[in-house]
N, C-alpha and C. Protein backbone atom coordinates (compact mmCIF):
# COMPACT_ATOMS: atom_id res chain seq x y z
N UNK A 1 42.44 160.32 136.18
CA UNK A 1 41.87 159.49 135.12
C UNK A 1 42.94 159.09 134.11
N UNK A 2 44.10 160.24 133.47
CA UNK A 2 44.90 160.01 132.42
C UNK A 2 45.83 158.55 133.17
N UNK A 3 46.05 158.91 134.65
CA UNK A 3 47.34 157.23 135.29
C UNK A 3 46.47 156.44 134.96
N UNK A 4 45.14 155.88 135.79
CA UNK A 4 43.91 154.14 135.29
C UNK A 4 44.61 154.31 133.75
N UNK A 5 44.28 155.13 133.17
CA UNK A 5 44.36 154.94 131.45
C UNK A 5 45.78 154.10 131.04
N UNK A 6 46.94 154.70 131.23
CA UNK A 6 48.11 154.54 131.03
C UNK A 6 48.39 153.01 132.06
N UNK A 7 47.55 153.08 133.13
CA UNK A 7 48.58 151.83 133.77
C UNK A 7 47.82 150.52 133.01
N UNK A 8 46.27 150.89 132.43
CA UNK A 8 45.60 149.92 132.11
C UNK A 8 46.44 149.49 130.55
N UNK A 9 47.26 150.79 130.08
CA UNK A 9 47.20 150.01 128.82
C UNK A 9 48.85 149.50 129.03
N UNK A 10 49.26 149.66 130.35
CA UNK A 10 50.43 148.93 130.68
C UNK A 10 50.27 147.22 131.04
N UNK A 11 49.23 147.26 131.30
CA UNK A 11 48.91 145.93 131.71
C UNK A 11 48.45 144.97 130.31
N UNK A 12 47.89 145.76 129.52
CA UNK A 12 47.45 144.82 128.50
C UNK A 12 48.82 144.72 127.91
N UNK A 13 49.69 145.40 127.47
CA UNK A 13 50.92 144.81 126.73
C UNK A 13 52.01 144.04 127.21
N UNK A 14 52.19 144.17 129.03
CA UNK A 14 52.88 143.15 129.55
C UNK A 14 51.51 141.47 130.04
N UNK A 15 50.22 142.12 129.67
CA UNK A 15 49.41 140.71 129.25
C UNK A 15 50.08 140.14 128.05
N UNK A 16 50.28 140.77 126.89
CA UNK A 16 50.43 140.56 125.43
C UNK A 16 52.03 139.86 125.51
N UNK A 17 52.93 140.27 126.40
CA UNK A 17 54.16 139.87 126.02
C UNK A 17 53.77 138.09 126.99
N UNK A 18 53.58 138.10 128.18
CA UNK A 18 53.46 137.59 129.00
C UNK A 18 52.74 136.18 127.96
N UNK A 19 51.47 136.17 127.52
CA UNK A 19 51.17 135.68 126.21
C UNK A 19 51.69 134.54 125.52
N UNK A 20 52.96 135.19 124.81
CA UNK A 20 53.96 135.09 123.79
C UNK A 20 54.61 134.14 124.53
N UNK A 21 55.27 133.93 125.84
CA UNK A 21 56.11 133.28 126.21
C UNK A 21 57.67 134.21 125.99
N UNK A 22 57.46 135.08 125.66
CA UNK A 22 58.52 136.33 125.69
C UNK A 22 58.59 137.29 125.21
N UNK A 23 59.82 138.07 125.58
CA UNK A 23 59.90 139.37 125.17
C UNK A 23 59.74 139.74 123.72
N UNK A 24 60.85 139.30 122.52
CA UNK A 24 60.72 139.50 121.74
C UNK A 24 59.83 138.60 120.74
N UNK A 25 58.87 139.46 120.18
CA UNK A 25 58.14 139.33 118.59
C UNK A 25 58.67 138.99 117.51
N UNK A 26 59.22 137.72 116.95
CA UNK A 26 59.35 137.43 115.32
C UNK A 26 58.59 138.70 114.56
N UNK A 27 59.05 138.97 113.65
CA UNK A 27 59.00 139.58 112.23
C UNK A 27 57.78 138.97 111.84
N UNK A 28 57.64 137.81 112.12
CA UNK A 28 57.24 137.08 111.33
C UNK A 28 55.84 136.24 111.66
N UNK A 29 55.96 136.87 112.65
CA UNK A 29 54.84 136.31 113.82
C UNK A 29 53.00 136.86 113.27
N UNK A 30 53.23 137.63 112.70
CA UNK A 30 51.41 138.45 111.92
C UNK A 30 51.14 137.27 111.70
N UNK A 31 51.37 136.90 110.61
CA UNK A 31 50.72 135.43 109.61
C UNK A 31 50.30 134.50 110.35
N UNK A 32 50.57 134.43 111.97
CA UNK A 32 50.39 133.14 112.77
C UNK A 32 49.22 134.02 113.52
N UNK A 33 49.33 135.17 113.96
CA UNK A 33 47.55 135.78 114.68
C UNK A 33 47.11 136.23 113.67
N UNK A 34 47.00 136.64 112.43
CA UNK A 34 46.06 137.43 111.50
C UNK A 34 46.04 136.48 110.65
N UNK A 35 46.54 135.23 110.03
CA UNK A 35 46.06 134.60 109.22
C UNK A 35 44.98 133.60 109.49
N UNK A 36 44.82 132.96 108.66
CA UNK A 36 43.40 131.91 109.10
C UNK A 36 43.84 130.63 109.05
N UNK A 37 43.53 130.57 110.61
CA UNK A 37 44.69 129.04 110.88
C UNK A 37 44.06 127.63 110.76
N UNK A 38 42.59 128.23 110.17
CA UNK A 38 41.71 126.65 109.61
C UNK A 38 42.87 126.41 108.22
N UNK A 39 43.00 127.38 107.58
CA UNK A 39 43.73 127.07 106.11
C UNK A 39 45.09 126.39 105.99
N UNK A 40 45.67 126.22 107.20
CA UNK A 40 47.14 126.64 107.26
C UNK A 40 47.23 124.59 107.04
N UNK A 41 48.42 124.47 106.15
CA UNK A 41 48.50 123.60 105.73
C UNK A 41 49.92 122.95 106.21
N UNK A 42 49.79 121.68 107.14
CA UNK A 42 51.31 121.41 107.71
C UNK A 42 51.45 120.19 107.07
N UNK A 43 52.86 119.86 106.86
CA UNK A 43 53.69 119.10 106.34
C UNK A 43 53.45 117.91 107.21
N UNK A 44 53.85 116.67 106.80
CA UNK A 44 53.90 115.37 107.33
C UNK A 44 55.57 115.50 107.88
N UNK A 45 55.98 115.32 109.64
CA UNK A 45 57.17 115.72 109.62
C UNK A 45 58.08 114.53 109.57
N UNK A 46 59.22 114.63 109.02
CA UNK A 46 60.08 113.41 108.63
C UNK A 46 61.22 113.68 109.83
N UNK A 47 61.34 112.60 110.32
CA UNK A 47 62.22 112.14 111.26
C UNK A 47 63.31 111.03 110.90
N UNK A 48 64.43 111.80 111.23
CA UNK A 48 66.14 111.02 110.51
C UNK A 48 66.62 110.95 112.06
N UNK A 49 67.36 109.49 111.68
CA UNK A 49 68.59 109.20 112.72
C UNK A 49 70.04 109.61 111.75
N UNK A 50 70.83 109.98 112.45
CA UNK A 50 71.98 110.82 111.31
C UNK A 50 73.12 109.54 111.94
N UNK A 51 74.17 109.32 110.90
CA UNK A 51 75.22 109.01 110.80
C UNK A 51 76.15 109.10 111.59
N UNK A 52 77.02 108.20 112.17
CA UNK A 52 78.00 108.28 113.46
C UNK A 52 79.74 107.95 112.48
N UNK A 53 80.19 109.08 113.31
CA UNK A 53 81.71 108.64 111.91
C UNK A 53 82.57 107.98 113.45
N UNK A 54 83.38 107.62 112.96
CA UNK A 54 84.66 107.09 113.98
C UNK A 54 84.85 107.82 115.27
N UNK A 55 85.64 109.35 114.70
CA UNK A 55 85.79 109.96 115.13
C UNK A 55 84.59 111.32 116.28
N UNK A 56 83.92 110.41 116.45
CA UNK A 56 82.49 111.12 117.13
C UNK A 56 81.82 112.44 117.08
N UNK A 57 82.00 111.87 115.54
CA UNK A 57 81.14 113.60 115.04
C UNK A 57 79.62 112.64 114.53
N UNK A 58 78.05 113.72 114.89
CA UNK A 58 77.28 113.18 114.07
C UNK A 58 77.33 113.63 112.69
N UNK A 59 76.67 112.78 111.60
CA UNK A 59 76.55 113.30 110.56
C UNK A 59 75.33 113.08 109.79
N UNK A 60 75.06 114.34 109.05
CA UNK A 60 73.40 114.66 108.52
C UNK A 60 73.64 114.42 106.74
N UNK A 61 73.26 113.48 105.96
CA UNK A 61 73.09 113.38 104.73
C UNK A 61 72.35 114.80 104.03
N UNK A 62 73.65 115.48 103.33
CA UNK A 62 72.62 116.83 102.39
C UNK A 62 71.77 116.54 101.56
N UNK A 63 72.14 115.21 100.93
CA UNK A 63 71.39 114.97 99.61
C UNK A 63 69.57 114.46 100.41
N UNK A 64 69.54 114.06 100.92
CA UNK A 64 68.28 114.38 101.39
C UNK A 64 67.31 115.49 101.78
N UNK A 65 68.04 116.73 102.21
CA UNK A 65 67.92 117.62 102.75
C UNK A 65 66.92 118.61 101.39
N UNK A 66 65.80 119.29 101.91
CA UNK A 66 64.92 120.27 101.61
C UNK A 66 64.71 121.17 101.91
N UNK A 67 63.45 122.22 101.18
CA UNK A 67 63.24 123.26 101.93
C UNK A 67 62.18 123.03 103.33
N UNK A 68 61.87 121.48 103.15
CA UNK A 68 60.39 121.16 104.21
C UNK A 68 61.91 120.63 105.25
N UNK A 69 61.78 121.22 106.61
CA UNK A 69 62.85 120.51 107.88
C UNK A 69 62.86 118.95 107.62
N UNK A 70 64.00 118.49 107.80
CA UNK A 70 64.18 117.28 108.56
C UNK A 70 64.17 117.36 110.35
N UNK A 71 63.45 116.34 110.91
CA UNK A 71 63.81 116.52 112.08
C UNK A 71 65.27 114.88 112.66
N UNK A 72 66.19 115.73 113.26
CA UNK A 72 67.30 114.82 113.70
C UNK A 72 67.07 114.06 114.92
N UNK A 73 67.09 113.02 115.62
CA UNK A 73 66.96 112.64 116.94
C UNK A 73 68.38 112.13 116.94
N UNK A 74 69.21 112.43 118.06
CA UNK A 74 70.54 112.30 118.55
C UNK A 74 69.89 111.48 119.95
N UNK A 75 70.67 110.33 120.18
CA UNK A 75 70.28 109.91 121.77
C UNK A 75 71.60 110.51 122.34
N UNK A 76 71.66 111.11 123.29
CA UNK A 76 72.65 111.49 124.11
C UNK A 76 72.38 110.80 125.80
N UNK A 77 72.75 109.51 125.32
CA UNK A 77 72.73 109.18 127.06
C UNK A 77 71.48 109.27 127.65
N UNK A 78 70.51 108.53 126.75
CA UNK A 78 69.05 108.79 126.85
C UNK A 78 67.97 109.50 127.01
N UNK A 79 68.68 110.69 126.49
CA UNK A 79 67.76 112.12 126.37
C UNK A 79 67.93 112.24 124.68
N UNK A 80 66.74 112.90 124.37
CA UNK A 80 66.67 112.80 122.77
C UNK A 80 67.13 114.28 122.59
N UNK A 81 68.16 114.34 121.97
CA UNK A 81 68.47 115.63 121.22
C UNK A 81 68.10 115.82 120.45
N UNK A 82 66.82 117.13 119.64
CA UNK A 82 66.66 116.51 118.48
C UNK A 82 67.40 117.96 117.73
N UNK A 83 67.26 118.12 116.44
CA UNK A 83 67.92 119.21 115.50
C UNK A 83 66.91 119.39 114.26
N UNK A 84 67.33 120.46 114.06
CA UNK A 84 66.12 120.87 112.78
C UNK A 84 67.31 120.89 111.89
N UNK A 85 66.79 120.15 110.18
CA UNK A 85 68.05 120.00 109.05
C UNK A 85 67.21 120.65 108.31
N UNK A 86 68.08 121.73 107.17
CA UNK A 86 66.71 122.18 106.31
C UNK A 86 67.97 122.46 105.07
N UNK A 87 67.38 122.55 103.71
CA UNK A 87 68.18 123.38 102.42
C UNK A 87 67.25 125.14 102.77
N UNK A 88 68.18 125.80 102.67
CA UNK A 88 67.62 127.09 103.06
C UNK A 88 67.49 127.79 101.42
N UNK A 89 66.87 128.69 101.29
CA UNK A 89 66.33 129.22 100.02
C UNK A 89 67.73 129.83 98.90
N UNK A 90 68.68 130.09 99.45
CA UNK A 90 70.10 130.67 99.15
C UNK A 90 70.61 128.58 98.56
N UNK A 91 70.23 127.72 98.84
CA UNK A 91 70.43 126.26 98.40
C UNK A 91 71.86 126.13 99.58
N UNK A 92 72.25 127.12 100.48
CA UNK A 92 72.91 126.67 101.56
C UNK A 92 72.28 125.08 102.64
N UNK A 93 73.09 124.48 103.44
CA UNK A 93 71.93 123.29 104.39
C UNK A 93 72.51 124.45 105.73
N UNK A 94 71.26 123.88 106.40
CA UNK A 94 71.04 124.49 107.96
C UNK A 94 70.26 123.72 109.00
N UNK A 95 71.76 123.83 109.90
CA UNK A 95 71.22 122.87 111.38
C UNK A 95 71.22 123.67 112.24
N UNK A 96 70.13 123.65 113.40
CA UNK A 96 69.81 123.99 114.81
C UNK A 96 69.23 123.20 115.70
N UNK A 97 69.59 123.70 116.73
CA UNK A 97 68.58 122.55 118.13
C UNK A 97 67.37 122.68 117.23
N UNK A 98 66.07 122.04 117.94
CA UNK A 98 64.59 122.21 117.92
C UNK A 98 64.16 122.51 119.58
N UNK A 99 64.50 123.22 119.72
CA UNK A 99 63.46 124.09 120.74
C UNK A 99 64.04 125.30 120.92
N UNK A 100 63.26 126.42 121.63
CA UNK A 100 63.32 127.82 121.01
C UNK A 100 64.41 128.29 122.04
N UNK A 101 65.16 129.15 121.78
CA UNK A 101 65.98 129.95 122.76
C UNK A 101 65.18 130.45 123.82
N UNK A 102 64.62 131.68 123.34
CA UNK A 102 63.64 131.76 124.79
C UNK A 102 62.71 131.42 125.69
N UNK A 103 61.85 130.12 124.72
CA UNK A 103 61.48 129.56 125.47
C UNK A 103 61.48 128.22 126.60
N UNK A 104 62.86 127.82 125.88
CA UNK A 104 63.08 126.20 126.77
C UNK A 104 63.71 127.05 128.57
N UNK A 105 63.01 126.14 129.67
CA UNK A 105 62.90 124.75 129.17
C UNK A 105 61.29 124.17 129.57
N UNK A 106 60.17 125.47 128.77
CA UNK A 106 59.29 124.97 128.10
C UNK A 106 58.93 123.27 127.93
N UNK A 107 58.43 122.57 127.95
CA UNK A 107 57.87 121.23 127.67
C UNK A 107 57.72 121.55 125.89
N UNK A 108 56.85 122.69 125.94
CA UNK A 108 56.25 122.82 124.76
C UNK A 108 57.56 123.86 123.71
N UNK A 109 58.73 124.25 123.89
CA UNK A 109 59.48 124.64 123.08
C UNK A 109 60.23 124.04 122.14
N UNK A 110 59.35 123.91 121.22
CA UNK A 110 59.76 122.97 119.96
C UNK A 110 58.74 123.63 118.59
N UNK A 111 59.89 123.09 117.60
CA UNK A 111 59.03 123.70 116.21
C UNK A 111 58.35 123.03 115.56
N UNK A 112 57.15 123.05 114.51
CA UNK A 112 56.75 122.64 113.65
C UNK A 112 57.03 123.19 112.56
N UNK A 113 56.50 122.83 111.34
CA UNK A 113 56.46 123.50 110.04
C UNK A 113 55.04 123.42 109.57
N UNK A 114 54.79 125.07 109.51
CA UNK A 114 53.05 125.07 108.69
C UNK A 114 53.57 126.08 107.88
N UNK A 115 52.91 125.89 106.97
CA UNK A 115 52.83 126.70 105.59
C UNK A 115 54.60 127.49 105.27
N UNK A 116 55.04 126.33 105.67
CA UNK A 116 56.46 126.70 105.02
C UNK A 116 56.95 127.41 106.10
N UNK A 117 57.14 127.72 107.06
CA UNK A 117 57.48 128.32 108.34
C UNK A 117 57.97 127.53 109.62
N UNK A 118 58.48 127.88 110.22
CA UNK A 118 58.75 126.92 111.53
C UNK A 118 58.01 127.62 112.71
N UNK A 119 56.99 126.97 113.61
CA UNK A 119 56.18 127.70 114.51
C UNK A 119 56.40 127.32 115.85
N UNK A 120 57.04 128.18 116.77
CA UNK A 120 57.21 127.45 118.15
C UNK A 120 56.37 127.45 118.75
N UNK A 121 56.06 126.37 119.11
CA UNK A 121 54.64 125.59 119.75
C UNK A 121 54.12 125.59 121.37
N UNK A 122 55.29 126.59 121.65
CA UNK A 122 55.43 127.51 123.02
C UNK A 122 54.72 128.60 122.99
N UNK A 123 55.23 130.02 121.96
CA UNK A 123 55.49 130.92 121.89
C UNK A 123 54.06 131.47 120.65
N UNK A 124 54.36 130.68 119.82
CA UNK A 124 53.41 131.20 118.51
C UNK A 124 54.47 131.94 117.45
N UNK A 125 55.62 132.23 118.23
CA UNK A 125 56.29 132.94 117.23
C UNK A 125 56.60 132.13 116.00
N UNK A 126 56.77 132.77 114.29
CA UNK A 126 57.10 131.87 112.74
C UNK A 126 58.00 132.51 112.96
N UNK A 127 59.29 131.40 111.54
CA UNK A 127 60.52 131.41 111.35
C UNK A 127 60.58 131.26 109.87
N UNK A 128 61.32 131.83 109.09
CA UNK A 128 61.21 130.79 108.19
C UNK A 128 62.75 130.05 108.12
N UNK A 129 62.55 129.07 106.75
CA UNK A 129 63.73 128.34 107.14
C UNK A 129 65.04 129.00 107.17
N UNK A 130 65.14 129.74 106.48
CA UNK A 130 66.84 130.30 106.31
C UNK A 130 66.93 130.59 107.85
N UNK A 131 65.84 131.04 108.56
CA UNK A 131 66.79 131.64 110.16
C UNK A 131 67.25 130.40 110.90
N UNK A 132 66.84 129.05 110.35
CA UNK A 132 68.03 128.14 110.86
C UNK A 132 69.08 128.54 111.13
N UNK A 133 69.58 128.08 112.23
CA UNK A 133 71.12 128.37 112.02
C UNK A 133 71.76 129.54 111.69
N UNK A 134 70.94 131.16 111.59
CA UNK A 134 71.33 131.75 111.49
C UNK A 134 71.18 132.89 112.44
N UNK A 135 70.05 132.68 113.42
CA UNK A 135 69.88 134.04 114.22
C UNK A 135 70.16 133.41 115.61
N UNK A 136 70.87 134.78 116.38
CA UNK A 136 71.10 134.39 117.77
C UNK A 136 70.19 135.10 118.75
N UNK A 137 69.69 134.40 119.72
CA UNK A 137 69.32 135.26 120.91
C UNK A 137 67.49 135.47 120.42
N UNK A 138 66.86 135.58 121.68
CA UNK A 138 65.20 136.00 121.04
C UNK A 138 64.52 134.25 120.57
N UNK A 139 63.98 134.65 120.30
CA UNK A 139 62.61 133.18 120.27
C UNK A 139 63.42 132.97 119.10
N UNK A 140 63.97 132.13 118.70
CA UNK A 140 63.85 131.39 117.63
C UNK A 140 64.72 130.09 117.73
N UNK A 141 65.12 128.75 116.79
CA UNK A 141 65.40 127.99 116.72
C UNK A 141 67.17 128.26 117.58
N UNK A 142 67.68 127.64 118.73
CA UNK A 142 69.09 127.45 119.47
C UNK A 142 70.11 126.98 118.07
N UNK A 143 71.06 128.40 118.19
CA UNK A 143 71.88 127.92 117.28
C UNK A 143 73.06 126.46 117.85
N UNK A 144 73.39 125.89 116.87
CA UNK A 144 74.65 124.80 117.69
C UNK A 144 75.49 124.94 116.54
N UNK A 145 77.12 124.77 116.98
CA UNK A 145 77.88 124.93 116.24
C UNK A 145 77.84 123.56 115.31
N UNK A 146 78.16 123.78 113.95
CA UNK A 146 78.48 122.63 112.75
C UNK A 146 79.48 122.59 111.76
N UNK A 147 79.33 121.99 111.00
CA UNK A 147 80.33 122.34 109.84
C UNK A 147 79.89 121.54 108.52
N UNK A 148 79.73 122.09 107.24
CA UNK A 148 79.29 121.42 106.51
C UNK A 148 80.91 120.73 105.43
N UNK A 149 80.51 119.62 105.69
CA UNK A 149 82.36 118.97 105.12
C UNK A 149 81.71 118.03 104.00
N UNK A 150 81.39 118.01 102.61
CA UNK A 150 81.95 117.24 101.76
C UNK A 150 79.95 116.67 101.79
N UNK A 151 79.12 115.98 101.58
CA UNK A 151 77.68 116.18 101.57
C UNK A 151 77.53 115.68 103.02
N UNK A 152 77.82 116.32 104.15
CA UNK A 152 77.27 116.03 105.35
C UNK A 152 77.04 117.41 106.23
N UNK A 153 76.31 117.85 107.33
CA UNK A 153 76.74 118.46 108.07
C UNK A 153 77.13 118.22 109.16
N UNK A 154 77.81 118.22 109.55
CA UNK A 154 78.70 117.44 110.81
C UNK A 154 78.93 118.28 112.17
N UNK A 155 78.28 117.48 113.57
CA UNK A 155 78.46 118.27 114.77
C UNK A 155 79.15 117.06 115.50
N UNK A 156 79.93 117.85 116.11
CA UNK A 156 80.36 117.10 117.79
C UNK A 156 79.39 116.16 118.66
N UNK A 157 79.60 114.90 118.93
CA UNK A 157 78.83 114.06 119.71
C UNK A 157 78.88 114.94 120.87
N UNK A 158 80.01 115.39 121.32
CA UNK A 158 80.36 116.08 122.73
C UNK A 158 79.77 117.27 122.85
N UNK A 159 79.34 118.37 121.75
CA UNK A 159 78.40 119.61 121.69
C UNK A 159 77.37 119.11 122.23
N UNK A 160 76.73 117.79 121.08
CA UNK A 160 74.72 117.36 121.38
C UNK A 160 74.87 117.16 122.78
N UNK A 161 75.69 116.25 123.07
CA UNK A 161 75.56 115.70 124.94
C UNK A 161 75.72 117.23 125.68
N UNK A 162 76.75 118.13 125.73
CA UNK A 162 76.12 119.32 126.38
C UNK A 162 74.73 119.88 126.52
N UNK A 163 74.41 119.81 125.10
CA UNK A 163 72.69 120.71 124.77
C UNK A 163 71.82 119.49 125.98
N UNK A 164 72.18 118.07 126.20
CA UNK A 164 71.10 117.75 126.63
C UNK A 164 70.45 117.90 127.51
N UNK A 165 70.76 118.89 128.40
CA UNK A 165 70.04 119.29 129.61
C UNK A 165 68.76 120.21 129.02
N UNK A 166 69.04 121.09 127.85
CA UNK A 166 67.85 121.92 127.10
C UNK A 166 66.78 120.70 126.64
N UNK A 167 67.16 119.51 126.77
CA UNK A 167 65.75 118.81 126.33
C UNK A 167 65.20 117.76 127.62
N UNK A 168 65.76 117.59 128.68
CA UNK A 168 65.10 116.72 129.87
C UNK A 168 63.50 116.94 130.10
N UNK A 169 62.86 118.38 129.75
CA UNK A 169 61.70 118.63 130.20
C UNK A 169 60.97 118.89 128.21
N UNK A 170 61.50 119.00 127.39
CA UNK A 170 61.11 118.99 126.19
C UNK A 170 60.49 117.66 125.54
N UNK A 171 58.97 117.99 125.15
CA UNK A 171 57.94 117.57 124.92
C UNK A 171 57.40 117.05 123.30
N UNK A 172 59.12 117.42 123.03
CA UNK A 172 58.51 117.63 121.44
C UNK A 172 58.55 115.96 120.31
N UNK A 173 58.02 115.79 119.32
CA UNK A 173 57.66 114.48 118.76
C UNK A 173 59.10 113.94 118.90
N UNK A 174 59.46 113.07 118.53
CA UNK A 174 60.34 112.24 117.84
C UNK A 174 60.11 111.13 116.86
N UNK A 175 58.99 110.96 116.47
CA UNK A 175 58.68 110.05 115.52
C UNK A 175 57.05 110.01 114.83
């Protein structure tokens, strides 16, 4: 009787991960099953085409930039790259892909913003904004390398065109 017991409650937690769309649990993830998601209040999302310099870097205007995401669309050779732009709470700016590390290549691995959070629309797992650009590995927003030079943040045309194979099957808005 004690193995049924134990294998049954093995099954409900690889149900529970299985679920998720992965292994690891956000921190942050309660507020998205225990809160009340009639209440939850999402942002109207703003969509930017960013700046092309000479030298084939894109570039993201800071002075626009908030704590609500910008979303970036990069065409890379006719796949939409897109990037999440945000002012993070420290008044640092922060860029990442938009779709989740562990879950692409998901259709549905891409973020929104509700109640001030970024929610992968795969997974269920929340973010908030500072983990832009700052956490590696596990469900959350694909870091890409940048550089913030003078009010822009600036990436490699030649980085986005790599990432674009992470978005051929990605589902997420662009406008």
């Amino acid at each position: 009787m004690k193995k049924g017991k134990i294998f049954t409650a093995l099954m409900l937690v690889t149900a529970g991960i299985a679920a998720t769309g992965c292994g690891a649990v956000s921190t942050n993830s309660a507020a998205i099953k225990t809160g009340d998601l009639q209440a939850e209040q999402n942002s109207i999302p703003e969509f930017i085409t960013p700046d092309l310099s000479d030298d084939g870097t894109v570039l993201v205007d800071t002075s626009i930039l908030t704590a609500h995401p910008k979303y970036v669309n990069y065409d890379a050779g006719g796949t939409t790259v897109q990037m999440i732009a945000v002012k993070a709470s420290d008044d640092s700016y922060r860029l990442s892909l938009n779709t989740c590390q562990s879950c692409n290549p998901s259709p549905r691995a891409y973020f929104k913003e509700k109640n001030g959070r970024l929610v992968c629309q795969n997974c269920g797992n929340t973010f908030t904004m500072d983990s832009v650009g700052s956490l590696s590995g596990g469900c959350n927003p694909m870091n890409i390398a940048y550089e913030t030079t003078g009010d822009h943040l600036a990436v490699k045309k030649t980085d986005l065109n790599r990432y674009a194979e992470k978005f051929l099957s990605w589902k997420g808005p662009t406008e």
